[in-house]
N, C-alpha and C. Protein backbone atom coordinates (compact mmCIF):
# COMPACT_ATOMS: atom_id res chain seq x y z
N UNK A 1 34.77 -37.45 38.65
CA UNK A 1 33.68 -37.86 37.75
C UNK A 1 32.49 -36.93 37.97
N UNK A 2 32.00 -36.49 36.84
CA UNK A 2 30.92 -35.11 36.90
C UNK A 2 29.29 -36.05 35.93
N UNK A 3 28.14 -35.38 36.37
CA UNK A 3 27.32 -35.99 35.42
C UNK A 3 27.04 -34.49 35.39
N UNK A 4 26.66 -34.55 33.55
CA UNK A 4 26.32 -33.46 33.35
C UNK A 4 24.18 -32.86 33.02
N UNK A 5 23.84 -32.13 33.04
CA UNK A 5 22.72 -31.96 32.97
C UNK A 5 21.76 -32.89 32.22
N UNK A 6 22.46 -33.27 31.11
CA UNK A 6 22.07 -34.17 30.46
C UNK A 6 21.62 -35.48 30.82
N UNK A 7 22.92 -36.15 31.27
CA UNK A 7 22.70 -36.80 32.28
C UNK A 7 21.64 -37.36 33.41
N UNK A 8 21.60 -36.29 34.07
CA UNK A 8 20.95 -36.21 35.57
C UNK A 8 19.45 -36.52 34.76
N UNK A 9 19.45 -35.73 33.45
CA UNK A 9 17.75 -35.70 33.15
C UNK A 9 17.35 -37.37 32.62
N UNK A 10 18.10 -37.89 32.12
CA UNK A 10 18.35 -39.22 31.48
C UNK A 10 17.82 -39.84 32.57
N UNK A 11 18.34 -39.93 33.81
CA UNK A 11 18.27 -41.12 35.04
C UNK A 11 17.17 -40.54 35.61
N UNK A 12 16.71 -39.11 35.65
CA UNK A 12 15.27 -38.58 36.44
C UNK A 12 14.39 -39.32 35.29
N UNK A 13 14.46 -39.40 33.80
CA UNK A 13 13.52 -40.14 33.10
C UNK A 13 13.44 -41.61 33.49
N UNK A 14 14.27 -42.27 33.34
CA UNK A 14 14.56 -43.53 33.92
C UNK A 14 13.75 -43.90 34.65
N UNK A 15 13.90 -43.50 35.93
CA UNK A 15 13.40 -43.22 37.08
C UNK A 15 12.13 -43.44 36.90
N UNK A 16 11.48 -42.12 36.11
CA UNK A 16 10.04 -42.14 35.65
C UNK A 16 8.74 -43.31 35.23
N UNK A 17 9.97 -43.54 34.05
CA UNK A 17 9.65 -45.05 33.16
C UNK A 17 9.60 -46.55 34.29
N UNK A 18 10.28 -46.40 35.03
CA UNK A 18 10.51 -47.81 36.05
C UNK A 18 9.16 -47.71 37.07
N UNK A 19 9.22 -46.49 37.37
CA UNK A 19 8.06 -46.28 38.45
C UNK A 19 6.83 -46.41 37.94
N UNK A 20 6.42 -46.80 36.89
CA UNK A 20 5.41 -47.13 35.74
C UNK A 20 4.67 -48.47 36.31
N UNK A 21 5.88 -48.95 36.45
CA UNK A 21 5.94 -50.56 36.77
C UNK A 21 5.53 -50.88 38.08
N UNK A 22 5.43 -50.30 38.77
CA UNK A 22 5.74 -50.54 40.41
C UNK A 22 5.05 -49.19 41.54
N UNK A 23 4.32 -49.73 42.25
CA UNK A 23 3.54 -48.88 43.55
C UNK A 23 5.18 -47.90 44.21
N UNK A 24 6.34 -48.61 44.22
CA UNK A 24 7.45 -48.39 45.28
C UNK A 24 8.36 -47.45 44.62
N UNK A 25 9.07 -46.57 45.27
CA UNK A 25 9.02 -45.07 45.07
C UNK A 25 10.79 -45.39 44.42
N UNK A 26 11.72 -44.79 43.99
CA UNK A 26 12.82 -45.16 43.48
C UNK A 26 13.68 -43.26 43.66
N UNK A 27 15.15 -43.25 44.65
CA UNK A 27 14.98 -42.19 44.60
C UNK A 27 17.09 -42.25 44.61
N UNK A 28 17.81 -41.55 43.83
CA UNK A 28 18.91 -41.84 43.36
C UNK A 28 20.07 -40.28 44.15
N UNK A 29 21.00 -40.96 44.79
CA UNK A 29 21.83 -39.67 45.75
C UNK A 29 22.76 -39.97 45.51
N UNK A 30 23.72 -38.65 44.49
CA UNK A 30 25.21 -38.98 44.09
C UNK A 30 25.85 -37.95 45.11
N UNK A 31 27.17 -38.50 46.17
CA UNK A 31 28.28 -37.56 46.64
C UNK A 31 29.03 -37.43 46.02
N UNK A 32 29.68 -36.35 45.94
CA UNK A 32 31.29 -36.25 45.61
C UNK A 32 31.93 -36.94 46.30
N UNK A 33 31.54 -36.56 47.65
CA UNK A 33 32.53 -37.59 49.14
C UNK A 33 31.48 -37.56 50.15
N UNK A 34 31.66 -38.68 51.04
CA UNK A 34 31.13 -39.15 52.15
C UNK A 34 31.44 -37.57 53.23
N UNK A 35 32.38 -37.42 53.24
CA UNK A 35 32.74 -36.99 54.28
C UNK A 35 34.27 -35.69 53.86
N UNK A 36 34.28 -34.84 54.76
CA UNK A 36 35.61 -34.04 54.04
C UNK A 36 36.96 -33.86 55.05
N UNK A 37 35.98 -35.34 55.48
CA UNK A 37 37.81 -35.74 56.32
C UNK A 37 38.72 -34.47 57.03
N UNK A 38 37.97 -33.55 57.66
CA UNK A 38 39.39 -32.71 58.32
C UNK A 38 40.14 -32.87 59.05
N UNK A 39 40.02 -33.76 59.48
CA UNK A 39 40.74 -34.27 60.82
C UNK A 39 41.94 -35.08 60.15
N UNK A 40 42.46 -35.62 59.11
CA UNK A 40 42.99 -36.29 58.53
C UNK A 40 44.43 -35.48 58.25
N UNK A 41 44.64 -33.99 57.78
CA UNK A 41 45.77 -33.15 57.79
C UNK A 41 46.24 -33.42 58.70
N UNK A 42 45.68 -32.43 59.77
CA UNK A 42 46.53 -32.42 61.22
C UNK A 42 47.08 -33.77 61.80
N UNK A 43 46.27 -34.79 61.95
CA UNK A 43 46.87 -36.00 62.80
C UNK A 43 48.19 -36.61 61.82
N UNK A 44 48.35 -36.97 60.14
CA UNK A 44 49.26 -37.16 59.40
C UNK A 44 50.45 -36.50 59.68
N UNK A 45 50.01 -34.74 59.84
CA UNK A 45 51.37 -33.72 59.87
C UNK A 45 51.90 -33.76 61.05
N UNK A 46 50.87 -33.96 61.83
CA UNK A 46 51.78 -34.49 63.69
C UNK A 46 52.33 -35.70 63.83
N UNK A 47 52.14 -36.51 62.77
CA UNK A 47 52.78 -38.22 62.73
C UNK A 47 54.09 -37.54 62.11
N UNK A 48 54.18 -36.94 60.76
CA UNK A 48 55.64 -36.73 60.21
C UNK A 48 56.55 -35.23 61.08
N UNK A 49 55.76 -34.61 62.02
CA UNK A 49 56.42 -33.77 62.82
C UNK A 49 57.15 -34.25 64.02
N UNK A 50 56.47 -35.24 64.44
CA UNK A 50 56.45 -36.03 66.14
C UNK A 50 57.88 -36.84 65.31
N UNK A 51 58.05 -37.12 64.03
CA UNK A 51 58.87 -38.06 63.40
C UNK A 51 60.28 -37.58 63.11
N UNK A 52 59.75 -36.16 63.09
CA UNK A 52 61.24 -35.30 62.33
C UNK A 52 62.35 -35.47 63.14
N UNK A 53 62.31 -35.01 64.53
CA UNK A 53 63.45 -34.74 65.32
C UNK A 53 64.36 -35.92 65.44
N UNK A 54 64.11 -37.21 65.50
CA UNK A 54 64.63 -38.08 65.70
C UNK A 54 66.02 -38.42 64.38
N UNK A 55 66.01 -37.88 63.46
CA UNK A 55 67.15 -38.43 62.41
C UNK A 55 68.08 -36.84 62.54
N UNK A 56 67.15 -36.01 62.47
CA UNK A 56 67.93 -34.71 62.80
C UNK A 56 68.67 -34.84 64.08
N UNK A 57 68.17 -35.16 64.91
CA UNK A 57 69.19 -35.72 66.25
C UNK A 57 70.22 -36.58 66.09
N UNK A 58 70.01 -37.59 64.99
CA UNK A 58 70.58 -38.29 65.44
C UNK A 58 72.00 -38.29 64.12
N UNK A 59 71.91 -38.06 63.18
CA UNK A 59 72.55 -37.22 61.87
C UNK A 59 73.19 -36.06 61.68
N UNK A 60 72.57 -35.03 62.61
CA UNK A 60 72.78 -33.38 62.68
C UNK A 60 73.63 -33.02 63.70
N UNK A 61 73.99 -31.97 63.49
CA UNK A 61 74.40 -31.25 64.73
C UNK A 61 73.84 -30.03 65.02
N UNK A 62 72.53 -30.06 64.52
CA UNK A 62 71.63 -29.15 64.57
C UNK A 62 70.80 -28.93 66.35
N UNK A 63 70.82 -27.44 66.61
CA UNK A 63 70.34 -27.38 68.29
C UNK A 63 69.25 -27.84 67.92
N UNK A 64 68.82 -28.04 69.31
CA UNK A 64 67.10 -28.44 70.09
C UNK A 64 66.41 -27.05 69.33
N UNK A 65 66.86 -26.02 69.47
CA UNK A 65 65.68 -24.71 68.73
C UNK A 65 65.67 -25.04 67.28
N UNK A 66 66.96 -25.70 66.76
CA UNK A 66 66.63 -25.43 65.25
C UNK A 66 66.10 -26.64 64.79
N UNK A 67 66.00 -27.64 65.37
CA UNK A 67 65.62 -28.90 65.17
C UNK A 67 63.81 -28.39 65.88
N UNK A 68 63.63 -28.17 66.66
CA UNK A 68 62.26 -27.79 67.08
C UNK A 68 61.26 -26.98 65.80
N UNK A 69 62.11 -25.84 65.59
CA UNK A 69 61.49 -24.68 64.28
C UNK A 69 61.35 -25.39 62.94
N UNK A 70 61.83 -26.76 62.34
CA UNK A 70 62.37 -27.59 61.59
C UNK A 70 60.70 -28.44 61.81
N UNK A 71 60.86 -28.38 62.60
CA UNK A 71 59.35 -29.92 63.40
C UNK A 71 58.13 -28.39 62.73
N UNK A 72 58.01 -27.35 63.56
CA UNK A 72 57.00 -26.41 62.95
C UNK A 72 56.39 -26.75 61.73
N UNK A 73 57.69 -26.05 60.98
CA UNK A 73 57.50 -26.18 59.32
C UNK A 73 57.46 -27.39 58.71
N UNK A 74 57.85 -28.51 59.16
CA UNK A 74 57.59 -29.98 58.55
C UNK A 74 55.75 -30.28 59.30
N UNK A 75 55.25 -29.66 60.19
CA UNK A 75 54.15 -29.83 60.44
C UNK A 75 53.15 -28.57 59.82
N UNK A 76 53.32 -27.88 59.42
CA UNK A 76 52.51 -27.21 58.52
C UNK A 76 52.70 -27.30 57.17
N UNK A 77 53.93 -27.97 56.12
CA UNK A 77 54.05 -27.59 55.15
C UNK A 77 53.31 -29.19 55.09
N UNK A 78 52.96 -30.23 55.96
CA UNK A 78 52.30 -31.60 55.45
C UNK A 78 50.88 -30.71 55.73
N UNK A 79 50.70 -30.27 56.69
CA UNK A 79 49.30 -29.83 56.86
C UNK A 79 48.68 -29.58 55.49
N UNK A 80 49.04 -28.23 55.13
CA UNK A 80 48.96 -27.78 53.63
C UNK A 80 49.00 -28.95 52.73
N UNK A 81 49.99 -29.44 52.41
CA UNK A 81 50.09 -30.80 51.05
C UNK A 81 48.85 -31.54 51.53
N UNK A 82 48.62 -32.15 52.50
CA UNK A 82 47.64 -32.95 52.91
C UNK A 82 46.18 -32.47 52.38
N UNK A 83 46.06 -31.29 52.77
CA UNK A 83 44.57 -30.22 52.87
C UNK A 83 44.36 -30.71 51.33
N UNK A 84 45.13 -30.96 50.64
CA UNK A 84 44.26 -31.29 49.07
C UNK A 84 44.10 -32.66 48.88
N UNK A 85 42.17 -32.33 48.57
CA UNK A 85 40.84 -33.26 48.81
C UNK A 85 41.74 -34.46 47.82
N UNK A 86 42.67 -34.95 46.95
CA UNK A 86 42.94 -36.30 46.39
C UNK A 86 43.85 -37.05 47.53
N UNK A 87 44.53 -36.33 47.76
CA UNK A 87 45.50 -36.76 49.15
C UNK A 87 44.91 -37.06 50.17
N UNK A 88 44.28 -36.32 51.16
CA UNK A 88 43.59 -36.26 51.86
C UNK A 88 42.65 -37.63 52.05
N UNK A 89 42.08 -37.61 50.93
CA UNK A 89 41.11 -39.21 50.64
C UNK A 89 41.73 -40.31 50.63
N UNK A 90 42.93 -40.15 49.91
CA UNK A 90 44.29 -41.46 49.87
C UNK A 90 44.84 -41.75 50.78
N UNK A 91 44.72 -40.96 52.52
CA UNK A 91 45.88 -40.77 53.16
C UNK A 91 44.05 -41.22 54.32
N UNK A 92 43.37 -41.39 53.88
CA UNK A 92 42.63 -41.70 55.23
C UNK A 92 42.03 -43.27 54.75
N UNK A 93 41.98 -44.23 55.80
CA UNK A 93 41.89 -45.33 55.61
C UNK A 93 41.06 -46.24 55.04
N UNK A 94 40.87 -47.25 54.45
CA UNK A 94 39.90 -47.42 53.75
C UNK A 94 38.20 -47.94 54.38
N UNK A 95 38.42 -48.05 56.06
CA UNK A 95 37.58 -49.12 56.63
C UNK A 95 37.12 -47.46 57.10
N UNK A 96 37.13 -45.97 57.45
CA UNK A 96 37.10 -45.10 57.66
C UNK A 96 35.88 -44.39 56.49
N UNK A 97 36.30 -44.62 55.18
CA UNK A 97 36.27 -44.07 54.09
C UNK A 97 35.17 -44.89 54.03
N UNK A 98 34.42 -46.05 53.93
CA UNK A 98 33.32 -47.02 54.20
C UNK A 98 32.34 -46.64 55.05
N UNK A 99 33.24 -46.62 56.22
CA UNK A 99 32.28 -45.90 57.33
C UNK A 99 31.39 -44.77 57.08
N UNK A 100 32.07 -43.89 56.56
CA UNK A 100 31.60 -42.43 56.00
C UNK A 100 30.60 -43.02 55.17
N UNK A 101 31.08 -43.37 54.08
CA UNK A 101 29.93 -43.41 53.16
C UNK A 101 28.91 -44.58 53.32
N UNK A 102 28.58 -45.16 54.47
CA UNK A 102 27.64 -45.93 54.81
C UNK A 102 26.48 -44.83 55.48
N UNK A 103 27.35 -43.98 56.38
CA UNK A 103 26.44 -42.78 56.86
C UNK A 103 26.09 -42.70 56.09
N UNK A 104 26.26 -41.67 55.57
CA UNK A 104 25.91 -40.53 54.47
C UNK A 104 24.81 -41.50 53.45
N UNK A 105 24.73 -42.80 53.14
CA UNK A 105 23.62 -43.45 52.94
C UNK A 105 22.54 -43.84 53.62
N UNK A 106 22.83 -43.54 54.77
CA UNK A 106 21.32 -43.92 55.37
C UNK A 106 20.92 -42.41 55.71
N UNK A 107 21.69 -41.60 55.81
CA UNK A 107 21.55 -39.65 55.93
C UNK A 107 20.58 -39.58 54.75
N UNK A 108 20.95 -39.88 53.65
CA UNK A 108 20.39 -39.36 52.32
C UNK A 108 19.05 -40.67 52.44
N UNK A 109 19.06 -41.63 52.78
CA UNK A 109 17.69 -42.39 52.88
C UNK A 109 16.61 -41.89 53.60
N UNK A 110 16.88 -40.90 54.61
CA UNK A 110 16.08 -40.88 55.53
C UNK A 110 15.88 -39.01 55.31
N UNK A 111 16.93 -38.64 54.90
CA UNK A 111 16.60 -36.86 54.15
C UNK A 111 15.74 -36.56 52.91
N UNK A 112 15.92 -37.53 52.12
CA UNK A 112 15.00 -37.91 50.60
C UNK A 112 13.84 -38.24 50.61
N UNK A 113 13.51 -38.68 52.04
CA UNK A 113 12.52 -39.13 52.17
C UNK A 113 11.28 -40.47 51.82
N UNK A 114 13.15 -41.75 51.64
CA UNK A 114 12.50 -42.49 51.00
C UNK A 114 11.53 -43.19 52.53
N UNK A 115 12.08 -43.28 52.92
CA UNK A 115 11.93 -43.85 54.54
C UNK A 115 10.14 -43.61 54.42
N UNK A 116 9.61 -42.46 54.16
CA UNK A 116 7.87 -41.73 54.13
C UNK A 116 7.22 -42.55 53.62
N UNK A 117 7.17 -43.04 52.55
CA UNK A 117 6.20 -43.80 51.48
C UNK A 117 5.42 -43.97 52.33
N UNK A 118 4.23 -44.23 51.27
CA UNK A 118 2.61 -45.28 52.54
C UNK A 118 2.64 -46.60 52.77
N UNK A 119 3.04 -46.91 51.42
CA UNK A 119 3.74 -48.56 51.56
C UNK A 119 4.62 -48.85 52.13
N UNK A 120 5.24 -48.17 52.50
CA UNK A 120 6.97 -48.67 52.86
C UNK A 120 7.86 -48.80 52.10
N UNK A 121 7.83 -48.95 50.58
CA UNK A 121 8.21 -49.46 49.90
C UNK A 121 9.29 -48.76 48.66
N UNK A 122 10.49 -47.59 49.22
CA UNK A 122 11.05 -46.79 49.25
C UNK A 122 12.29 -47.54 48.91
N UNK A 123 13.02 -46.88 47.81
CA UNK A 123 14.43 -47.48 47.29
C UNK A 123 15.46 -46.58 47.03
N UNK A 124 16.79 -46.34 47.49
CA UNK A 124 17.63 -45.45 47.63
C UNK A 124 18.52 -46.13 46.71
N UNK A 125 18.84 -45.74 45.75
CA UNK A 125 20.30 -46.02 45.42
C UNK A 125 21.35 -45.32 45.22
N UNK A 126 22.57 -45.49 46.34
CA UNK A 126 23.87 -44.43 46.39
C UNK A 126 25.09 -44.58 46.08
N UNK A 127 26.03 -43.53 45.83
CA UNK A 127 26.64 -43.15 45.05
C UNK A 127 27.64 -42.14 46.13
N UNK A 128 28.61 -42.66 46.14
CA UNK A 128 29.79 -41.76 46.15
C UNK A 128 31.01 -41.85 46.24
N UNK A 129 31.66 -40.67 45.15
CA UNK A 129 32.75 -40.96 44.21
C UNK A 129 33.74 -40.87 45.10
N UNK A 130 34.19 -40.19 45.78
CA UNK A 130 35.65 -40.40 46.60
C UNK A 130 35.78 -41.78 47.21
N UNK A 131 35.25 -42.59 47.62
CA UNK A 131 35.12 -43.31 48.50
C UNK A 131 34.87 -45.07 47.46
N UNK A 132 34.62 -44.61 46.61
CA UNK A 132 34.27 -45.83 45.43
C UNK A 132 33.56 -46.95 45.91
N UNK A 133 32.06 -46.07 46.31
CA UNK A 133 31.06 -47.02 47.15
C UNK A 133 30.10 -46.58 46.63
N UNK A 134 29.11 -47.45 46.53
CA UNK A 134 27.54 -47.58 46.00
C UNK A 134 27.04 -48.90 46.75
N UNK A 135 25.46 -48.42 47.08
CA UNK A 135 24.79 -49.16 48.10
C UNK A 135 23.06 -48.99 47.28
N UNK A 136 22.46 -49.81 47.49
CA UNK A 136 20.98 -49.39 47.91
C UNK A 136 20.42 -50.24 49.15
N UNK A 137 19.49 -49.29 49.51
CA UNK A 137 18.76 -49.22 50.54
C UNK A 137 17.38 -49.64 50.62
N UNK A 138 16.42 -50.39 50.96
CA UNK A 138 15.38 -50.60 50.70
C UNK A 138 14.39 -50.28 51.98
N UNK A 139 13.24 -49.96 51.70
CA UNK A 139 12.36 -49.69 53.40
C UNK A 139 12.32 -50.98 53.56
N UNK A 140 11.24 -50.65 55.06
CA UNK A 140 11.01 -52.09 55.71
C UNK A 140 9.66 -52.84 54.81
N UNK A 141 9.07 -52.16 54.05
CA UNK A 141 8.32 -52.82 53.64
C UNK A 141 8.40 -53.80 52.44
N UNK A 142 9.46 -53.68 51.90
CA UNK A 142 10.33 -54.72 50.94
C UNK A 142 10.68 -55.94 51.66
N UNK A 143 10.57 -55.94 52.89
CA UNK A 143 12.02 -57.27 53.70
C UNK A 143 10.47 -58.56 53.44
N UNK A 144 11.57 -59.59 53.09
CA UNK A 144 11.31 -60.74 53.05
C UNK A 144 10.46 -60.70 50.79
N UNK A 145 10.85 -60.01 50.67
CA UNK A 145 10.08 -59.98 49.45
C UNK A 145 10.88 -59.97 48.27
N UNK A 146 12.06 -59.20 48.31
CA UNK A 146 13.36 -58.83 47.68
C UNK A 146 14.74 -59.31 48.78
N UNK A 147 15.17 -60.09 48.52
CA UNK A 147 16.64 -60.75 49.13
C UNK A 147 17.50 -59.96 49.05
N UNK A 148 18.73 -60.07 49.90
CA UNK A 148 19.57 -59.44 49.51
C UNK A 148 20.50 -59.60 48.79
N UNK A 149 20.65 -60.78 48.16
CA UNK A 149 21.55 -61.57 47.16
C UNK A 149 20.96 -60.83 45.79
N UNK A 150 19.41 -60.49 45.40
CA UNK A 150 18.68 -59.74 44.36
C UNK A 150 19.03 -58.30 44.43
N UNK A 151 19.18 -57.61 45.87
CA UNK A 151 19.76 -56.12 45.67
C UNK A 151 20.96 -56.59 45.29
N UNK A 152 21.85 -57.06 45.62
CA UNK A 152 23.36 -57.06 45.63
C UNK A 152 23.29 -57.03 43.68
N UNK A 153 22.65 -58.48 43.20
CA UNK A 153 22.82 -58.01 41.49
C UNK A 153 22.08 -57.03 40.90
N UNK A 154 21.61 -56.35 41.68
CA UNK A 154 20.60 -55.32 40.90
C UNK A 154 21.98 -54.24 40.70
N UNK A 155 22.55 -54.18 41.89
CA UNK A 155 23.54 -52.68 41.74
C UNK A 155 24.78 -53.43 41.23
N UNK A 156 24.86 -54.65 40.78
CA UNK A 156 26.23 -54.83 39.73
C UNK A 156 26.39 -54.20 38.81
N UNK A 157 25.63 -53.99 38.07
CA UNK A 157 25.75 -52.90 36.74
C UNK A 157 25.90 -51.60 36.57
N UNK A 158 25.74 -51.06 38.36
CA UNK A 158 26.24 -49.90 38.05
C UNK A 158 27.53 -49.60 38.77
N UNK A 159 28.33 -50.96 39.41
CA UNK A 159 29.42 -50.94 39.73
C UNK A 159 30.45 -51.55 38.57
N UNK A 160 29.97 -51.76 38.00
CA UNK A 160 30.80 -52.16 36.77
C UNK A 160 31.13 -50.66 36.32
N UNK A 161 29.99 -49.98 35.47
CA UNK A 161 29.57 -49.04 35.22
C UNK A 161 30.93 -47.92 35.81
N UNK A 162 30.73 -48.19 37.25
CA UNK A 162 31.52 -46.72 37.76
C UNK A 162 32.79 -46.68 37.53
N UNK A 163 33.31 -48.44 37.49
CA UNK A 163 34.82 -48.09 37.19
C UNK A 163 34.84 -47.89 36.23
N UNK A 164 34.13 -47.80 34.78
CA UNK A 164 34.22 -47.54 33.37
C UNK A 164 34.39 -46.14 32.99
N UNK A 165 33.52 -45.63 34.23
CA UNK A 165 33.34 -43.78 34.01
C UNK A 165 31.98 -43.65 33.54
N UNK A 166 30.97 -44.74 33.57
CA UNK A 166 30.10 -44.73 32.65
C UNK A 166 29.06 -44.07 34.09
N UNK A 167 28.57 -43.02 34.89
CA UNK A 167 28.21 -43.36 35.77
C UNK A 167 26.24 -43.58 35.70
N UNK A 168 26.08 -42.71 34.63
CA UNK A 168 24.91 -42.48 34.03
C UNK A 168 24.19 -43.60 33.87
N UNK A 169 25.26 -44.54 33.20
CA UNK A 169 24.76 -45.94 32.37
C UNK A 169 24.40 -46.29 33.13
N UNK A 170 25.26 -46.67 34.24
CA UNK A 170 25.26 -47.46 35.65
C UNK A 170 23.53 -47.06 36.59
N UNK A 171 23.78 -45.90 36.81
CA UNK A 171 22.40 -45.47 37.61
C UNK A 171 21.61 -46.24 36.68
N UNK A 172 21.15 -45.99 35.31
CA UNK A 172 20.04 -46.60 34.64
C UNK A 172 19.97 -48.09 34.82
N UNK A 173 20.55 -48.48 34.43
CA UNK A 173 20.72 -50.30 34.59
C UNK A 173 20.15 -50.32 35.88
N UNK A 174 20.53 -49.71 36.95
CA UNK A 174 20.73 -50.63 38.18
C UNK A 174 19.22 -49.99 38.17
N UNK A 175 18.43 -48.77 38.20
CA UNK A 175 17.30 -48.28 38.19
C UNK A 175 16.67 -49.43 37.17
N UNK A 176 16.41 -49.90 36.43
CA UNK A 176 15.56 -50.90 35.54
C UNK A 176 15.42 -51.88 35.94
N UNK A 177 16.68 -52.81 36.79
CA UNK A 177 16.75 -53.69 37.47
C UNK A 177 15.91 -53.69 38.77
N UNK A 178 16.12 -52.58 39.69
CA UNK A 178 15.45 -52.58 40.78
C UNK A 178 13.71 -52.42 40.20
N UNK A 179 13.56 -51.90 39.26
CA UNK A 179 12.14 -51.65 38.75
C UNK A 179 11.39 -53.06 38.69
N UNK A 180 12.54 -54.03 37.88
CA UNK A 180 11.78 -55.67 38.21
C UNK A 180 11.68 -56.05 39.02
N UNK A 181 12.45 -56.02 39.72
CA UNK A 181 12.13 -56.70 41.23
C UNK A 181 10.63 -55.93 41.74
N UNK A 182 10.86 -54.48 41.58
CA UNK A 182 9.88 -54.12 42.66
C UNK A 182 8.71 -54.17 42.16
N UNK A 183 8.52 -54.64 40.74
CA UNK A 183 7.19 -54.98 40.00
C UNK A 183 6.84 -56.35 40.38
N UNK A 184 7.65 -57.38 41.01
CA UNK A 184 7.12 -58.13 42.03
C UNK A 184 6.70 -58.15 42.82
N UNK A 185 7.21 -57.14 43.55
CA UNK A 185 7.21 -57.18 45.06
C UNK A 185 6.24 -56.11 45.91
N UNK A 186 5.99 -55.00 44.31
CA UNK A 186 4.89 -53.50 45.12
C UNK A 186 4.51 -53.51 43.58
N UNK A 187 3.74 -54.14 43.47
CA UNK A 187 3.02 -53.96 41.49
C UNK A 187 2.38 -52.50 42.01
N UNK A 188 2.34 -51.81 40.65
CA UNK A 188 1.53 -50.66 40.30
C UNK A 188 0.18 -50.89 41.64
N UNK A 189 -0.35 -49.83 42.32
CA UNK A 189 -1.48 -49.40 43.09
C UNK A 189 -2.10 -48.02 42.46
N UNK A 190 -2.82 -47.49 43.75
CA UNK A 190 -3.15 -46.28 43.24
C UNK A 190 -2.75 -45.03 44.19
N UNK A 191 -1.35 -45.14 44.74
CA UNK A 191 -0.73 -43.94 45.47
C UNK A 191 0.00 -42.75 44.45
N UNK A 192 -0.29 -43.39 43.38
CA UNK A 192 0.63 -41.68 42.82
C UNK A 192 2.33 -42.00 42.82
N UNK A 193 2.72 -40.50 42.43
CA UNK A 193 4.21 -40.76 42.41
C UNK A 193 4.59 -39.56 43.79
N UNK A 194 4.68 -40.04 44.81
CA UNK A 194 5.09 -39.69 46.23
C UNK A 194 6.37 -38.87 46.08
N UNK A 195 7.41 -39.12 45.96
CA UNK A 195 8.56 -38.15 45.84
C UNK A 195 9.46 -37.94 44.53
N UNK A 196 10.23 -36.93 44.41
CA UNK A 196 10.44 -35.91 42.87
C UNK A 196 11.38 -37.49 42.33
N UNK A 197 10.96 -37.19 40.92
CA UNK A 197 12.09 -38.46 39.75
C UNK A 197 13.26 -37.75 39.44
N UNK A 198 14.26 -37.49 40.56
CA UNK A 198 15.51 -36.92 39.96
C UNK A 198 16.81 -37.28 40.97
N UNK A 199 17.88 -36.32 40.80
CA UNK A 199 18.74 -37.10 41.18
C UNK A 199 19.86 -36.26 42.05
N UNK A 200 19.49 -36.18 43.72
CA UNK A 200 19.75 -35.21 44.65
C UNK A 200 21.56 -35.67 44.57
N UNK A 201 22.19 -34.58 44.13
CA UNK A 201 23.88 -34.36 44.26
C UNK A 201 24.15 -33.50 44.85
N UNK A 202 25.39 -33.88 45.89
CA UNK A 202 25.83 -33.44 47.64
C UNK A 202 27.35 -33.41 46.72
């Protein structure tokens, strides 16, 4: 799933328009992937290499050298098949694949600089596609003001959204949504607009 220029400018407007509403800063981070999993080839191709000898032994009358040279090439030719990024993602676990992209959300919260605000009052919402996870993040200066049962429906719409392909739609919705809340919770002041209205892709 790609957003195209068009796109990106749509949700940096968005963005714009919501922050209208609200002192609290709104700042949007799409991955491709959490993480690029390398470690995931090798340990798979040593599971189906460590695996080979045993039916060849026990089926074959193939020697220990040719059954050994057999293990080689069954461990590099998975290496290779593996090394491609759809496999690779499919073949590593799903509580792994979470993990990653929980990092990589508080990485991009704290690189974006929502974490800075003067208020505190800093909103991340993330995105990434291998892993079919989306989160937002709120500073500390939101807690007790916005629930987390209110984030959780704010980013329904753009999890709907993602399995549709719609991902654009999705950012906007869930950006308009968080805009009400935070027009409760950090009404318009007079700090300005603190960090850029657009939409950092890793």
């Amino acid at each position: 799933m790609r957003l195209s220029d068009e796109d990106l400018d749509r949700i940096a407007a968005a963005i714009g328009e919501a922050e209208k509403k609200t002192s609290g800063e709104i700042v949007c981070a799409l991955a491709r992937r959490a993480s690029d999993y390398a470690y995931v080839p090798p340990l798979w191709a040593a599971f189906f290499a460590l695996a080979t000898p045993w039916p060849l032994a026990e089926f074959t009358t193939l020697s220990a050298i040719h059954i050994y040279a057999i293990q080689i090439g069954v461990f590099m030719a998975a290496a290779l098949l593996i090394w491609q990024p759809s496999i690779r993602i499919f073949l590593t676990p799903r509580l792994v694949k979470k993990r990653r992209a929980e990092r990589a959300a508080i990485e991009q919260f704290f690189m974006r600089g929502v974490a800075g605000t003067k208020g505190r009052t800093g909103v991340l919402i993330f995105v990434s596609f291998a892993e079919h996870y989306a989160r937002i993040i709120a500073d500390e200066g939101l807690n007790g003001k916005i629930s987390d049962a209110e984030w959780a429906a704010a980013l329904e719409p753009l999890l709907a959204r993602l399995g549709q392909g719609r991902c654009a739609e999705g950012f906007i919705a869930t950006i308009e949504e968080c805009a009400r809340l935070l027009a409760r919770a950090a009404p318009p002041g007079t700090e300005g607009d603190e960090l850029p209205d657009k939409v950092y892709v890793s």
